[in-house]
Protein backbone atom coordinates (compact mmCIF):
# COMPACT_ATOMS: atom_id res chain seq x y z
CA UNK A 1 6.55 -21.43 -62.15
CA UNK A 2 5.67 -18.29 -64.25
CA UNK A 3 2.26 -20.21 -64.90
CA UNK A 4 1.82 -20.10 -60.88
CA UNK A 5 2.34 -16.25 -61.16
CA UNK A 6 0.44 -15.91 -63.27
CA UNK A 7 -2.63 -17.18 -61.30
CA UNK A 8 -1.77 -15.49 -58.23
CA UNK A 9 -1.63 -12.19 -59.73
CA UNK A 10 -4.66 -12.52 -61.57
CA UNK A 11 -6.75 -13.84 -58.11
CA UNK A 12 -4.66 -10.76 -56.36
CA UNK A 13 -6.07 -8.24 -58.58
CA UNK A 14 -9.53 -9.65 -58.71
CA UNK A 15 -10.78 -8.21 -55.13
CA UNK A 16 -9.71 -4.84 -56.16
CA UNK A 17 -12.79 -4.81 -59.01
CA UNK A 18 -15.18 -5.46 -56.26
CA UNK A 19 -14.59 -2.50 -54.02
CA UNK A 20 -14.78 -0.26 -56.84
CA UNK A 21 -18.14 -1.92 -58.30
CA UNK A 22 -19.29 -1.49 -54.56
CA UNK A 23 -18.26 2.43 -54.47
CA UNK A 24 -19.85 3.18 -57.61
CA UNK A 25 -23.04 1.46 -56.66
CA UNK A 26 -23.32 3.60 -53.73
CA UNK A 27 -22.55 6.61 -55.59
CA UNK A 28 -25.73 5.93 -57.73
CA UNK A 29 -27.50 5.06 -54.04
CA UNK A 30 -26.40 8.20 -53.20
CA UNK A 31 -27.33 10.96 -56.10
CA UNK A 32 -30.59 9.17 -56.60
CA UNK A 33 -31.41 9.63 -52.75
CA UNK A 34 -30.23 13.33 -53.14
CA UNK A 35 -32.52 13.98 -56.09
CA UNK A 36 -35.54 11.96 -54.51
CA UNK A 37 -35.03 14.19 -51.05
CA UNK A 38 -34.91 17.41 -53.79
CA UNK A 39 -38.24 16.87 -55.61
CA UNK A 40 -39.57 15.96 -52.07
CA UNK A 41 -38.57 19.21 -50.45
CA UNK A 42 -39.80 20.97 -53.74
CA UNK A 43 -42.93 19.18 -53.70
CA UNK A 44 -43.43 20.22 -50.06
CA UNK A 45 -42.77 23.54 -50.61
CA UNK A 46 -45.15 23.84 -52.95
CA UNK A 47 -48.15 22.21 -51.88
CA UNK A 48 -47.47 22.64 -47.95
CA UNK A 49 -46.01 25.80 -47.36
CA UNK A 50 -46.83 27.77 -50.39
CA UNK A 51 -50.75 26.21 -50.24
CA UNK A 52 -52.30 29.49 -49.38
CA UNK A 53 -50.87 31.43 -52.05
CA UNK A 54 -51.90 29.14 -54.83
CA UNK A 55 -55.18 29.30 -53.93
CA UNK A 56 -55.80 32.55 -53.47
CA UNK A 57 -54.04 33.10 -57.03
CA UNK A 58 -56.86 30.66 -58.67
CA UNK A 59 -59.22 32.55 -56.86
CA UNK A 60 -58.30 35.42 -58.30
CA UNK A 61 -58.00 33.94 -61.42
CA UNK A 62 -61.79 32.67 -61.94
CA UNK A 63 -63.68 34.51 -64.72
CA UNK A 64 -66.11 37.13 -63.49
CA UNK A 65 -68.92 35.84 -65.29
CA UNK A 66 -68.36 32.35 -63.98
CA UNK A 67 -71.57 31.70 -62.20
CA UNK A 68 -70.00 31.33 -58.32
CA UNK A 69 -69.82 33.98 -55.79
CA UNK A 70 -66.66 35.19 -54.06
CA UNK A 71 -66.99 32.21 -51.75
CA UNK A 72 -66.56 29.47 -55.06
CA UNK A 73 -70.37 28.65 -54.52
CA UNK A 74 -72.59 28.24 -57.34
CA UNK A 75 -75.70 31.24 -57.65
CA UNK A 76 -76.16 30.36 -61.55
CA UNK A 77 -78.36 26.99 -62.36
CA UNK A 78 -79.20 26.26 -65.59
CA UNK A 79 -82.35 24.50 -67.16
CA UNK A 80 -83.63 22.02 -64.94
């Protein structure tokens, strides 16, 4: 008989494994979705909404000896 009990216990606490396996699985789901959506609201930030910005800043940033006017067009050739 204990044998019996035995087996029942062990097939009662069984199912409880699988629920937890299944929570922590959608943990995981879940911070991995929460860091994908952050990069992808940082990435849109950046090249969407702060777009203007950046470019003026390389603009700016060009040496003044670099052979393009103000509009980034080339007035310098060299040998041809």
């Amino acid at each position: 008989m204990q044998l019996a009990d035995r087996a029942n216990r062990n097939r009662n606490s069984a199912p409880r494994a699988i629920p937890l396996k299944r929570a922590r699985f959608w943990l995981i789901c879940l911070l991995f979705l929460m860091w994908a959506l952050a990069i992808s609201g940082r990435l849109f930030w950046l090249q969407i909404v702060r777009h203007k910005e950046f470019v003026e800043r390389a603009v700016r940033s060009q040496p003044a000896g670099s052979g393009h006017d103000g509009a980034g067009r080339l007035v310098l050739r060299g040998p041809q």
